[in-house]
N, C-alpha and C. Protein backbone atom coordinates (compact mmCIF):
# COMPACT_ATOMS: atom_id res chain seq x y z
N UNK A 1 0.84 -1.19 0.00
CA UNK A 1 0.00 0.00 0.00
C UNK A 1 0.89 1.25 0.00
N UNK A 2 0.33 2.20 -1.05
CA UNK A 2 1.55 3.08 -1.12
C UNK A 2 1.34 4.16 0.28
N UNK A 3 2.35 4.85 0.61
CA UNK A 3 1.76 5.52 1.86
C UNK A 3 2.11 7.18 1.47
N UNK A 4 1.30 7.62 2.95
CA UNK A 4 1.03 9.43 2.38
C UNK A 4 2.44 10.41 2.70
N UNK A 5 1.89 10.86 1.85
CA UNK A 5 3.11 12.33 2.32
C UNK A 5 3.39 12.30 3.87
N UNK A 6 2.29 12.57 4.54
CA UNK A 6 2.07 12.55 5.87
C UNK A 6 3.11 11.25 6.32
N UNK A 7 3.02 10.10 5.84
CA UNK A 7 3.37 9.34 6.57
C UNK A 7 4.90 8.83 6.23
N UNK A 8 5.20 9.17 5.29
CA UNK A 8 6.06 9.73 4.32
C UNK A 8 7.45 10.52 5.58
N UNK A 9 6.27 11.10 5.91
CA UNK A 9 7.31 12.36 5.99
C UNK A 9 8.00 12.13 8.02
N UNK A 10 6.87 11.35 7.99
CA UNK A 10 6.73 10.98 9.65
C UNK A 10 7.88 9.70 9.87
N UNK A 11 7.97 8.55 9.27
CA UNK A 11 9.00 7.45 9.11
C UNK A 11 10.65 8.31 8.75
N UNK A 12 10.35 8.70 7.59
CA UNK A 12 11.90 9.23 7.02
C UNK A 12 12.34 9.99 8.09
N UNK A 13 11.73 11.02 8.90
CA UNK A 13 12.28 12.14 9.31
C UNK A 13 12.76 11.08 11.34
N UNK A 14 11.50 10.08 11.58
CA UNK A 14 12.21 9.33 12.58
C UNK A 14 13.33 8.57 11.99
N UNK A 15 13.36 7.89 10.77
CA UNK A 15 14.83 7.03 10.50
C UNK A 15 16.46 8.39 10.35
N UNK A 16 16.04 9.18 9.82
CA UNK A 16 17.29 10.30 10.21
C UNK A 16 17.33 10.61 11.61
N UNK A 17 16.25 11.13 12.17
CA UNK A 17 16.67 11.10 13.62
C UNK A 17 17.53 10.15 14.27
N UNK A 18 16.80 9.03 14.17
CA UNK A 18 17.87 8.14 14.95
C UNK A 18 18.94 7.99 13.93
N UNK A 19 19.37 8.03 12.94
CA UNK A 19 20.76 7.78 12.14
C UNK A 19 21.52 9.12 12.95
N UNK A 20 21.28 10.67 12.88
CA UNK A 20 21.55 11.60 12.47
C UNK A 20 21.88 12.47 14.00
N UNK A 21 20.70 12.10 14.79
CA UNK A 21 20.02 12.47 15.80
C UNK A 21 19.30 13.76 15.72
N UNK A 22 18.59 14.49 16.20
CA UNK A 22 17.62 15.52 16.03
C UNK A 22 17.78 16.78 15.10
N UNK A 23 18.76 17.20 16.49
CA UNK A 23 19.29 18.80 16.01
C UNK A 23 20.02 18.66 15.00
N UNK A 24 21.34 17.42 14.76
CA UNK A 24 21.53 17.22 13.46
C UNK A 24 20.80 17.06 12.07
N UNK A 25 19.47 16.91 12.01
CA UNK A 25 18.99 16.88 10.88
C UNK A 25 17.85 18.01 10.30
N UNK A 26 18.21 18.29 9.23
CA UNK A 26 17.58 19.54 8.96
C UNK A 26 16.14 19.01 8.12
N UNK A 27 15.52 20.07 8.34
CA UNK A 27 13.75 20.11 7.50
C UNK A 27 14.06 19.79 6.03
N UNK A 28 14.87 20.16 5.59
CA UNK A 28 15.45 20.02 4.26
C UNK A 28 15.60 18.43 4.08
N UNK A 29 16.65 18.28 4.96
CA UNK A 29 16.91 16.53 4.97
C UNK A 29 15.53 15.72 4.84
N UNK A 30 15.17 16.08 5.72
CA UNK A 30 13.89 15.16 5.96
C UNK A 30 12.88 15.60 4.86
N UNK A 31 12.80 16.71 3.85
CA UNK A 31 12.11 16.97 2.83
C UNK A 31 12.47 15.94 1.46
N UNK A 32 13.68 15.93 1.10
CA UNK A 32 14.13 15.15 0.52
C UNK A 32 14.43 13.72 0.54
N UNK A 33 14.57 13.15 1.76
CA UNK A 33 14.30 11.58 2.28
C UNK A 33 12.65 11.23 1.91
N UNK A 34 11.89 12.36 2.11
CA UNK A 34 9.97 11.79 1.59
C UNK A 34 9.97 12.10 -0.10
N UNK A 35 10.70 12.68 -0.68
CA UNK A 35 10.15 12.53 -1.80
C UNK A 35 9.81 14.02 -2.28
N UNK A 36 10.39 15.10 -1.03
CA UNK A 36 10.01 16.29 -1.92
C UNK A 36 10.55 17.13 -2.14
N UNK A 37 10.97 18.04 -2.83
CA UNK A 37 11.72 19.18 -3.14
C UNK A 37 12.47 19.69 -1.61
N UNK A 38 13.94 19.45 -1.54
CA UNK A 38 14.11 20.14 -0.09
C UNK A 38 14.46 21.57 -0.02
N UNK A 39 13.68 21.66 1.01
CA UNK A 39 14.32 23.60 1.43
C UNK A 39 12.92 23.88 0.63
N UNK A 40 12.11 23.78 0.14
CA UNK A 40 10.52 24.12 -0.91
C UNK A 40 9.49 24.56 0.60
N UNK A 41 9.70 23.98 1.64
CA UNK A 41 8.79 24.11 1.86
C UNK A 41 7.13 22.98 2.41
N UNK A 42 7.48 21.86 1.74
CA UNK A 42 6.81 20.93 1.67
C UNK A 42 6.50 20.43 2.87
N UNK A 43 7.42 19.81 3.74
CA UNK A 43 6.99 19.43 5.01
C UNK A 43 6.11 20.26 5.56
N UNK A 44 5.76 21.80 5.88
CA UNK A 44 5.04 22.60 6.37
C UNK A 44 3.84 22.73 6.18
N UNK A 45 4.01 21.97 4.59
CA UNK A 45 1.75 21.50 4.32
C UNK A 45 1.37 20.53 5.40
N UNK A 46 2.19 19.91 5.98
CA UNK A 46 1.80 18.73 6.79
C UNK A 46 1.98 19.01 8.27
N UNK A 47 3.13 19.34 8.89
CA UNK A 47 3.50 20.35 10.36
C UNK A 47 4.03 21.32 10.42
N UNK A 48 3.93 21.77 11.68
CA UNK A 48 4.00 23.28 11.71
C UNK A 48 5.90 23.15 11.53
N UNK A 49 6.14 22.19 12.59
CA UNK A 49 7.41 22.26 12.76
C UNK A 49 8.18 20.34 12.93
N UNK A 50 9.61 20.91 13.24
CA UNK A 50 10.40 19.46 13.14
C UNK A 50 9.84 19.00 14.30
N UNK A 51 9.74 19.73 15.45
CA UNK A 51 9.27 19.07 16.63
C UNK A 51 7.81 18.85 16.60
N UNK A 52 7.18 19.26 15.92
CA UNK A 52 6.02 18.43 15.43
C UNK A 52 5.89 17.25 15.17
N UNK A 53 6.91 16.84 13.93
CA UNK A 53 7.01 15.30 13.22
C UNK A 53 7.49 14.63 13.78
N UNK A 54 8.30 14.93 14.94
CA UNK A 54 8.86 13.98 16.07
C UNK A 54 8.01 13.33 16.80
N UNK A 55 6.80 14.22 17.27
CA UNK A 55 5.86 14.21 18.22
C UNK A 55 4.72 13.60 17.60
N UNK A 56 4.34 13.44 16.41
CA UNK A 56 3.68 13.05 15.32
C UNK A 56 3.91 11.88 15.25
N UNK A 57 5.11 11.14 15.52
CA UNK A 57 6.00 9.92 15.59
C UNK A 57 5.72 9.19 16.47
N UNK A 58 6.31 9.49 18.09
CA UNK A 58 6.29 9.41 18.79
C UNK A 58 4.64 9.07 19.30
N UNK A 59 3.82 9.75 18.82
CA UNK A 59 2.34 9.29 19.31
C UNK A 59 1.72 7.92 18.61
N UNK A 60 2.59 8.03 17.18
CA UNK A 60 1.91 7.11 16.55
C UNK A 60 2.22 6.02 16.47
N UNK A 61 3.33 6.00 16.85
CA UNK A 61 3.99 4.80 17.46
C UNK A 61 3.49 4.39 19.04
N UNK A 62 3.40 5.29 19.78
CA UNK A 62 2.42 4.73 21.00
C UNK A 62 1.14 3.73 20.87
N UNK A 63 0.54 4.59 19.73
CA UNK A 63 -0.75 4.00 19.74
C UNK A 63 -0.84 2.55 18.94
N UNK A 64 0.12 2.24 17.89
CA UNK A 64 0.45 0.86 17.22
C UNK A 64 0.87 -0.10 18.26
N UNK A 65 2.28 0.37 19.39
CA UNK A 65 2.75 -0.45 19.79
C UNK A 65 1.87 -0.70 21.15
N UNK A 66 0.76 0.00 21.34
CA UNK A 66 -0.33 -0.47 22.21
C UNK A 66 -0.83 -1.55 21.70
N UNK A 67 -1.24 -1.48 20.71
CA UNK A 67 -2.23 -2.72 19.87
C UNK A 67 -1.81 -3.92 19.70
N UNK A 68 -0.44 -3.72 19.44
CA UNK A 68 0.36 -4.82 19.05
C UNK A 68 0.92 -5.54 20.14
N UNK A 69 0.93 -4.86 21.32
CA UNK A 69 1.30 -5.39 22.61
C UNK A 69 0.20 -6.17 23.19
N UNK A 70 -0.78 -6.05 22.74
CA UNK A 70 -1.85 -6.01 23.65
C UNK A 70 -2.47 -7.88 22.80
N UNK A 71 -2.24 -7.73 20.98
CA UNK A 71 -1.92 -8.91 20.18
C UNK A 71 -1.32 -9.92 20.43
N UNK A 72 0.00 -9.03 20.87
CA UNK A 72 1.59 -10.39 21.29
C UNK A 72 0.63 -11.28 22.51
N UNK A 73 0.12 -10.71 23.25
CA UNK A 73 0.07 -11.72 24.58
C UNK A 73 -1.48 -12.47 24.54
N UNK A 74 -1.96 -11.99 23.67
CA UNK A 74 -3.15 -12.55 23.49
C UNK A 74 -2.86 -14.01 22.45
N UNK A 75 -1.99 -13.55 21.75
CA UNK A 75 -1.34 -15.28 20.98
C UNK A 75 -0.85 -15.96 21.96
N UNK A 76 0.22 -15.17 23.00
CA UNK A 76 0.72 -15.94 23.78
C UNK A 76 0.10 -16.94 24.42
N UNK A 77 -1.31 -16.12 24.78
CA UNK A 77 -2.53 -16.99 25.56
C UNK A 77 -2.86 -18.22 24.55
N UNK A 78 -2.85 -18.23 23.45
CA UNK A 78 -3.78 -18.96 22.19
C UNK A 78 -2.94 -20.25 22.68
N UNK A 79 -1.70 -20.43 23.06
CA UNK A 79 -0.88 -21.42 23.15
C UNK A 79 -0.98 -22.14 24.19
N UNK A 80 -2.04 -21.92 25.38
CA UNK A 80 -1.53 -23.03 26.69
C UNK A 80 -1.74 -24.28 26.80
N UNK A 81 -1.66 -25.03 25.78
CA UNK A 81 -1.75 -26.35 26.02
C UNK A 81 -0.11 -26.79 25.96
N UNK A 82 0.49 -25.45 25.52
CA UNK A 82 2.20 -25.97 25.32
C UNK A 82 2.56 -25.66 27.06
N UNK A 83 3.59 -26.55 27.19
CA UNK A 83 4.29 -26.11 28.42
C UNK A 83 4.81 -24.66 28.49
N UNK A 84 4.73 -24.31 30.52
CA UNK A 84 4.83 -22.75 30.07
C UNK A 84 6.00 -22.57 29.78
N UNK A 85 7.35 -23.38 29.47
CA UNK A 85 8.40 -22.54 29.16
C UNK A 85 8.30 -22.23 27.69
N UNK A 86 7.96 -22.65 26.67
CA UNK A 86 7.61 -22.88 25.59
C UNK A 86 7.01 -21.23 25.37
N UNK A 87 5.90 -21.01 26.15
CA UNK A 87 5.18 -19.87 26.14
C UNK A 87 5.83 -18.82 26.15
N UNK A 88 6.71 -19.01 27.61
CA UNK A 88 7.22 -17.89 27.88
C UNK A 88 8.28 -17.76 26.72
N UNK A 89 9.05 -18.80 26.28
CA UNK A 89 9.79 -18.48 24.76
C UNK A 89 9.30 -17.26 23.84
N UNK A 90 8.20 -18.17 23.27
CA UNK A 90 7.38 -17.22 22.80
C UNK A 90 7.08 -15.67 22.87
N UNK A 91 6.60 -15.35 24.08
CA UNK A 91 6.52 -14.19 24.54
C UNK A 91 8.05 -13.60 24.31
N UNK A 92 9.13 -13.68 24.88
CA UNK A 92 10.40 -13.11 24.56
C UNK A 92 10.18 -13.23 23.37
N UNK A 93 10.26 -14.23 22.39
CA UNK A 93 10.59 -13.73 21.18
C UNK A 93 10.05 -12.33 20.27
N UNK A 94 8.20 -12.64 20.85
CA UNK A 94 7.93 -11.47 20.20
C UNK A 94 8.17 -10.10 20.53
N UNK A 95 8.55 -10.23 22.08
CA UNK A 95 9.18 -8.82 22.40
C UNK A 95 10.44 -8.78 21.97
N UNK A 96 11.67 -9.41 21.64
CA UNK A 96 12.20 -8.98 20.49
C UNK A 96 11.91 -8.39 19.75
N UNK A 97 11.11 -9.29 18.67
CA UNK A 97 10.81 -9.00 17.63
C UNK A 97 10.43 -7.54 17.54
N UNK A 98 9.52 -7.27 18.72
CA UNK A 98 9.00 -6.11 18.67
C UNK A 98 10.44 -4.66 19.18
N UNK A 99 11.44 -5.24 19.76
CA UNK A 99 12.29 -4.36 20.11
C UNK A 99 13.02 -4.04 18.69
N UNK A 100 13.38 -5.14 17.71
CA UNK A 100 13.93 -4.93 16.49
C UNK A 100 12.65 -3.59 15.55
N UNK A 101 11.31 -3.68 15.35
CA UNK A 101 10.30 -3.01 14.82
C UNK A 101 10.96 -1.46 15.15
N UNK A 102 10.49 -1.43 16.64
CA UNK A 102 10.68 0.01 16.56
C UNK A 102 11.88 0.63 17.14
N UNK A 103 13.53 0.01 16.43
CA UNK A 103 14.55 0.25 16.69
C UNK A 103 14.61 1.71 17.03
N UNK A 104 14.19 2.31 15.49
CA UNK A 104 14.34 3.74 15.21
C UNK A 104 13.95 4.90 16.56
N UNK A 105 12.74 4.42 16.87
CA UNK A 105 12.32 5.09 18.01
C UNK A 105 13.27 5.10 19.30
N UNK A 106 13.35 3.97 19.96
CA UNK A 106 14.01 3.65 20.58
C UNK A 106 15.41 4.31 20.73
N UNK A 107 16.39 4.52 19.34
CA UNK A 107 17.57 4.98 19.39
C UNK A 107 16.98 6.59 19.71
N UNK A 108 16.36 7.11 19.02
CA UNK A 108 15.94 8.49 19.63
C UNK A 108 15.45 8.73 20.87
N UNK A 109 14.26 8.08 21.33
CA UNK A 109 14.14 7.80 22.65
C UNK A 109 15.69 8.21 23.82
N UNK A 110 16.54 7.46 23.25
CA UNK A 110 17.76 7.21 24.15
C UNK A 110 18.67 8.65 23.99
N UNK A 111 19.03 9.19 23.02
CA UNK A 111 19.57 9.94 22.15
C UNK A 111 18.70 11.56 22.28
N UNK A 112 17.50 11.46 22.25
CA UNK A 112 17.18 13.13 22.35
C UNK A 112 16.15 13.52 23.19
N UNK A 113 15.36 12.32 23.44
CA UNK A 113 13.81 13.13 24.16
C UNK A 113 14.31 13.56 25.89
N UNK A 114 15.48 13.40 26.16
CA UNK A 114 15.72 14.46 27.13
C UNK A 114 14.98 16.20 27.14
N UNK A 115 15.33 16.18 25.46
CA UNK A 115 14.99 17.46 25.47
C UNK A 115 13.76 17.88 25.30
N UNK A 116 12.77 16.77 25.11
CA UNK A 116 11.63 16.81 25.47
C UNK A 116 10.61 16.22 26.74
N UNK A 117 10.66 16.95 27.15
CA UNK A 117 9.99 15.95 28.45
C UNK A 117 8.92 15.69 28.73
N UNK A 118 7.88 16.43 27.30
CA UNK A 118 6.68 16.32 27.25
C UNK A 118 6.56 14.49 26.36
N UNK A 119 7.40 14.50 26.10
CA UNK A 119 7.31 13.12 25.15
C UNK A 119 8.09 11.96 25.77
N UNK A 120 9.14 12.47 26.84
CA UNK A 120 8.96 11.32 27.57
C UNK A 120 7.93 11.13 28.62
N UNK A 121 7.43 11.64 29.32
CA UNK A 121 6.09 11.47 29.82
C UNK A 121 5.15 10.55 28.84
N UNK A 122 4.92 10.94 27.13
CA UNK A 122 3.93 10.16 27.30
C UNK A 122 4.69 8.65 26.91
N UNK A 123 5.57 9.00 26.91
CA UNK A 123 6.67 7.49 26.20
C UNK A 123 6.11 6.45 27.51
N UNK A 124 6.39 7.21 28.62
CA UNK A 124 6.47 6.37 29.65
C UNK A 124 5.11 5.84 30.03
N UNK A 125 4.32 6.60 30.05
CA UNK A 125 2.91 6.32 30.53
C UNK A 125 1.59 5.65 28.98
N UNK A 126 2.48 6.09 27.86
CA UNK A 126 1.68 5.71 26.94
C UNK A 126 2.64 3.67 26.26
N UNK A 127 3.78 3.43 26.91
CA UNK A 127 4.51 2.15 26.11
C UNK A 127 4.90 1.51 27.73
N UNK A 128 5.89 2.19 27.99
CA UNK A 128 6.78 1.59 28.77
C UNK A 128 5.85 1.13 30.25
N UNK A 129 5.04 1.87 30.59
CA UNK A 129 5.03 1.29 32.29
C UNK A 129 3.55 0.05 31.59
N UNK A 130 2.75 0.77 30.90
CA UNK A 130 1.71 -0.49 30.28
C UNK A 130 2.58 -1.82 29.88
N UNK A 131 3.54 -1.53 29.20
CA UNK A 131 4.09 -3.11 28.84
C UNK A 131 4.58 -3.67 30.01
N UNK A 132 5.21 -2.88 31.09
CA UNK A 132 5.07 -4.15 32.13
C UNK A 132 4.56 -4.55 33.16
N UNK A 133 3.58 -3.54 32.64
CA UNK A 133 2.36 -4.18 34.02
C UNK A 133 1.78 -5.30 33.29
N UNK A 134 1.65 -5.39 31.60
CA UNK A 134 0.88 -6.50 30.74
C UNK A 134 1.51 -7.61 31.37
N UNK A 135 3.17 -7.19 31.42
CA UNK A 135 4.28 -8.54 31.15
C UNK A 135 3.94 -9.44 32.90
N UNK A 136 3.32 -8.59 33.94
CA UNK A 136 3.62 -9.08 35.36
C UNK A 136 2.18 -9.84 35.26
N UNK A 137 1.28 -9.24 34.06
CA UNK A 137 -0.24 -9.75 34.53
C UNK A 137 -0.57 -10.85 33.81
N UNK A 138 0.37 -10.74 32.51
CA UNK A 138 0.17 -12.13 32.06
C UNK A 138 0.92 -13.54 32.73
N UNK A 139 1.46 -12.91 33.18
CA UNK A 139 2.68 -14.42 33.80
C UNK A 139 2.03 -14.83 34.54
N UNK A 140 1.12 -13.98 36.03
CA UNK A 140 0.21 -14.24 37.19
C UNK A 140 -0.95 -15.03 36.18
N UNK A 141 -1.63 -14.75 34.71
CA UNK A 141 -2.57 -15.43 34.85
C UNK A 141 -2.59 -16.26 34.33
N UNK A 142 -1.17 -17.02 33.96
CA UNK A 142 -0.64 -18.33 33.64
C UNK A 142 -1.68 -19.44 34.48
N UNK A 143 -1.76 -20.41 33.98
CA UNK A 143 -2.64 -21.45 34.87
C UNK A 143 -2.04 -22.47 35.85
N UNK A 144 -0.29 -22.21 35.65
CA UNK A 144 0.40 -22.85 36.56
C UNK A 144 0.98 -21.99 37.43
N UNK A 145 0.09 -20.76 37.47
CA UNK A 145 0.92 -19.32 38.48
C UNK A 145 -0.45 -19.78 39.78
N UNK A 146 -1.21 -19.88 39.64
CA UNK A 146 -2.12 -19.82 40.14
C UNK A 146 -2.23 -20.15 41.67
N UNK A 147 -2.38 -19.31 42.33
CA UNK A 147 -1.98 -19.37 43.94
C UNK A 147 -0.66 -19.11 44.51
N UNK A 148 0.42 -18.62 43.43
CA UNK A 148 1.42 -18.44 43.16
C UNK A 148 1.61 -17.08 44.26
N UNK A 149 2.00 -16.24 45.30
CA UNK A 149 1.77 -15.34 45.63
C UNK A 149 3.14 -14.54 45.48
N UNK A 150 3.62 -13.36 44.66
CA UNK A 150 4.45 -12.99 43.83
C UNK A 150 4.53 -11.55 43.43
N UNK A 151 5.13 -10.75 43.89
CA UNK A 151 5.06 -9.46 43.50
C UNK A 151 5.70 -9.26 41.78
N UNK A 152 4.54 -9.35 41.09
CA UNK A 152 3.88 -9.44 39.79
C UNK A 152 4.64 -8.15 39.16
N UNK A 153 4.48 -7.04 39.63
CA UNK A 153 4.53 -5.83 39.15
C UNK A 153 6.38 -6.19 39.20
N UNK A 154 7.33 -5.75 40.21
CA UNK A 154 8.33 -6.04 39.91
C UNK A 154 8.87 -7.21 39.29
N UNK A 155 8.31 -8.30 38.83
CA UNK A 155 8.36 -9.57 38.06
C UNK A 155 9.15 -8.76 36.46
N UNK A 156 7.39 -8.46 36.69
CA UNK A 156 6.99 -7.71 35.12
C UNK A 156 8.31 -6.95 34.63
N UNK A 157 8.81 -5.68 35.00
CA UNK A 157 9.85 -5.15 35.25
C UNK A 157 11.19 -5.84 34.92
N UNK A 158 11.33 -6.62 36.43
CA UNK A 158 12.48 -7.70 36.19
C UNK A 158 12.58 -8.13 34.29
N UNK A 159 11.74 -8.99 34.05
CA UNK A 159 11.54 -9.83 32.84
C UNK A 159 11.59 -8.97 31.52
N UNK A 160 10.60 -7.60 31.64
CA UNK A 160 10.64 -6.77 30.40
C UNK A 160 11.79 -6.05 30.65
N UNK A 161 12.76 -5.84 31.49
CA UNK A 161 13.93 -4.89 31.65
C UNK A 161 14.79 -5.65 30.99
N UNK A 162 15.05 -6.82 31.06
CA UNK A 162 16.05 -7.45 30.81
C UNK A 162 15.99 -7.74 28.85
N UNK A 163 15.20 -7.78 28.31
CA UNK A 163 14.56 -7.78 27.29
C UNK A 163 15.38 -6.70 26.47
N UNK A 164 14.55 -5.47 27.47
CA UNK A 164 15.14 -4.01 26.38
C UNK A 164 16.32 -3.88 27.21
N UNK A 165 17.50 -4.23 27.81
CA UNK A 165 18.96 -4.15 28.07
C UNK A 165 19.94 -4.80 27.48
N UNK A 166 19.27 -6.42 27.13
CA UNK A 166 19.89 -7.12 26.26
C UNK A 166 20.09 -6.57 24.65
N UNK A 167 18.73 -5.95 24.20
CA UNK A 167 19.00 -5.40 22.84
C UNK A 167 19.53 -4.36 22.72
N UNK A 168 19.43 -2.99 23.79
CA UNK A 168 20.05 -1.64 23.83
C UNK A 168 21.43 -2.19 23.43
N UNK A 169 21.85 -2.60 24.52
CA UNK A 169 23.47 -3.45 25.05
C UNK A 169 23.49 -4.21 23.13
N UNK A 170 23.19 -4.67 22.68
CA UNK A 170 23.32 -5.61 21.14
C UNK A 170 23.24 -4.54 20.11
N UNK A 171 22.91 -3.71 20.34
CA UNK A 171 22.18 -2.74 19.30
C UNK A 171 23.54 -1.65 19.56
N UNK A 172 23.92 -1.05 20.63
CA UNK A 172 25.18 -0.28 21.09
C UNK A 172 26.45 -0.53 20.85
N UNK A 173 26.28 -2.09 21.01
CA UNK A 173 27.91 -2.84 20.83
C UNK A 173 28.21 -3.53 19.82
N UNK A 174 27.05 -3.35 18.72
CA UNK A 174 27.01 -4.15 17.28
C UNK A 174 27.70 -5.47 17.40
N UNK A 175 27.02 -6.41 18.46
CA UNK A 175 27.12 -7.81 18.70
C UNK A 175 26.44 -7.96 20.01
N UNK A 176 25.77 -9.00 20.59
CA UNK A 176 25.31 -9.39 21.67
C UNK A 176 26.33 -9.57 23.07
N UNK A 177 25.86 -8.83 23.71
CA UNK A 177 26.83 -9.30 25.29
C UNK A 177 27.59 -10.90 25.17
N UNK A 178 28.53 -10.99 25.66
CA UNK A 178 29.23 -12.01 26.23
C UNK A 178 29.16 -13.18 25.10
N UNK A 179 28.29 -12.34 23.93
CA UNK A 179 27.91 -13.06 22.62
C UNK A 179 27.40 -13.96 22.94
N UNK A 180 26.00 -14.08 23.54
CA UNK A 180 25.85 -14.94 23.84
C UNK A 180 24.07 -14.63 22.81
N UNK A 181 23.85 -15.30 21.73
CA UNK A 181 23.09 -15.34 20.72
C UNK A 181 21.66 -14.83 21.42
N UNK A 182 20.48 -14.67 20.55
CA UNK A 182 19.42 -14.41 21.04
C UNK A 182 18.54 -15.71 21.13
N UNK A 183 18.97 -16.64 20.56
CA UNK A 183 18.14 -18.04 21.15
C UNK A 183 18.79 -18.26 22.52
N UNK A 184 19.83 -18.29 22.51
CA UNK A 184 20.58 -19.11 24.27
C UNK A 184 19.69 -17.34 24.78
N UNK A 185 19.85 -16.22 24.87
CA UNK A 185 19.22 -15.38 25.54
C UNK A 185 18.04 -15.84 26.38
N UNK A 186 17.14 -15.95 25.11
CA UNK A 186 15.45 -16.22 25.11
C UNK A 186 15.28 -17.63 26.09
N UNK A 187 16.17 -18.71 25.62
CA UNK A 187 15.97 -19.65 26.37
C UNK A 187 16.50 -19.63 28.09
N UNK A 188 17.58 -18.67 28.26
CA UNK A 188 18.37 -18.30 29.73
C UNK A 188 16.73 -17.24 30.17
N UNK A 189 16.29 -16.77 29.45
CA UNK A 189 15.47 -15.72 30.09
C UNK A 189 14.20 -16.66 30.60
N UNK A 190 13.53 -17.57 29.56
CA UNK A 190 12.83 -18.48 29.79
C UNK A 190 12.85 -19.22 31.33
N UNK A 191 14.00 -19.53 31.54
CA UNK A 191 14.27 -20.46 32.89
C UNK A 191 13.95 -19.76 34.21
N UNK A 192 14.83 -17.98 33.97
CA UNK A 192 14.96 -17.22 34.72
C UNK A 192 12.91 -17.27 35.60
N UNK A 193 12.56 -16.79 34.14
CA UNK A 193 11.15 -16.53 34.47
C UNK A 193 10.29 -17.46 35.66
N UNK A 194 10.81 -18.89 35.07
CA UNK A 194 10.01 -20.01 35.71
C UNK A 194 10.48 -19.76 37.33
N UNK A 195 11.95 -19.62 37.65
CA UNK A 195 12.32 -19.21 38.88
C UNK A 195 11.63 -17.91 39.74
N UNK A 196 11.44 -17.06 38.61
CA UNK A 196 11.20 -15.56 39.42
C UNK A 196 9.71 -16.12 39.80
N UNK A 197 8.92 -16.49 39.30
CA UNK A 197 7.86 -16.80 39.39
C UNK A 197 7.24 -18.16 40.33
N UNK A 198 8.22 -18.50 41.13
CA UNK A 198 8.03 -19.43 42.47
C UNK A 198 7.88 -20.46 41.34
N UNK A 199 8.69 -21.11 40.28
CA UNK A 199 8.76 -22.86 39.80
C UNK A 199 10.51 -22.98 39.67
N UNK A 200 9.81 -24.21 39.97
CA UNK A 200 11.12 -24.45 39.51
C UNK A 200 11.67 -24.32 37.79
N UNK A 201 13.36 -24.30 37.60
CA UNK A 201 13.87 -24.06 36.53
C UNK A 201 13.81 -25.77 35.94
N UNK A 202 13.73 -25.44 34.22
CA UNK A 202 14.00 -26.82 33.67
C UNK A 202 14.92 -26.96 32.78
N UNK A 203 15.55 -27.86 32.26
CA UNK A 203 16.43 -28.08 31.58
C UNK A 203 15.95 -27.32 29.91
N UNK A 204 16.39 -26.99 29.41
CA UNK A 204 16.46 -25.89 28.75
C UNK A 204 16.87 -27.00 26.78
């Protein structure tokens, strides 16, 4: 599906950000990465300003990676007849998966929204603290958690922290910690889980 100016202009101008970082990249740049005459003018049919299309970004990516978060664990659920380490595999993988999606953000995230603090606010309250309250509430309503008594919320935390540290850390050092691959990861994280979560660990 071909996509709009608008959206056009919203992707290119986050993939220079994070290549470029903010203040490094000019309206121009990002005019010419969508497809339009740079220095014309063009981006301005669409926002007022650069910190617009950031923020333009930044929301719209909230509101996808809501949906899609909210998807991941609902498959996760589709699966319980598999053992839960299996599951919990699963689940890591797609939060990978999902940490690889919205790299771009992420490197900016890290890189500039200091200077916004209106956008980390909603970073935090619109991605980050929802995904791990999902991550503490799905594990509790595992069917082998059950009577399990477990401070859920720091679980959650624990499990999704380690997730986005392993990839920051892979993504920073252009190779994985201690190189230690993202299957042995997923499967070390897997075990971890069954422990944090009052079971025992299994052979892997």
């Amino acid at each position: 599906m071909q996509r709009s100016t608008r959206e056009r202009i919203v992707s290119e101008a986050l993939r220079l950000f994070a290549e470029r970082g903010y203040a490094a990249t000019s309206v121009a740049e990002v005019e010419a990465a969508s497809g339009l005459s740079p220095g014309a003018g063009g981006l301005y049919r669409h926002f007022r300003s650069k910190e617009e299309v950031l923020t333009a970004a930044v929301r719209e990516h909230i509101t996808r990676t809501s949906k899609q978060v909210s998807a991941t664990f609902q498959h996760a659920d589709d699966v319980r007849d598999r053992p839960l380490i299996d599951r919990l595999r699963l689940a890591a993988t797609l939060g990978m998966a999902k940490m690889r999606e919205e790299a771009d953000l992420i490197r900016v995230l890290f890189r500039d929204l200091d200077k916004f603090p209106n956008l980390i606010t909603e970073m935090r309250e619109g991605i980050v603290n929802p995904l791990y309250d999902m991550i503490g509430k799905w594990l509790a309503g595992q069917p082998e958690m059950a009577g399990v008594q477990a401070d859920w919320d720091a679980i959650g935390l624990a499990l999704g922290g380690s997730i986005v540290n392993y990839w920051l850390a892979s993504d920073a050092l252009h190779e994985p910690p201690q190189r230690v691959d993202e299957k042995r990861f997923i499967d070390g994280w897997a075990t971890l889980a069954l422990g944090l979560a009052g079971q025992p660990a299994q052979t892997v």
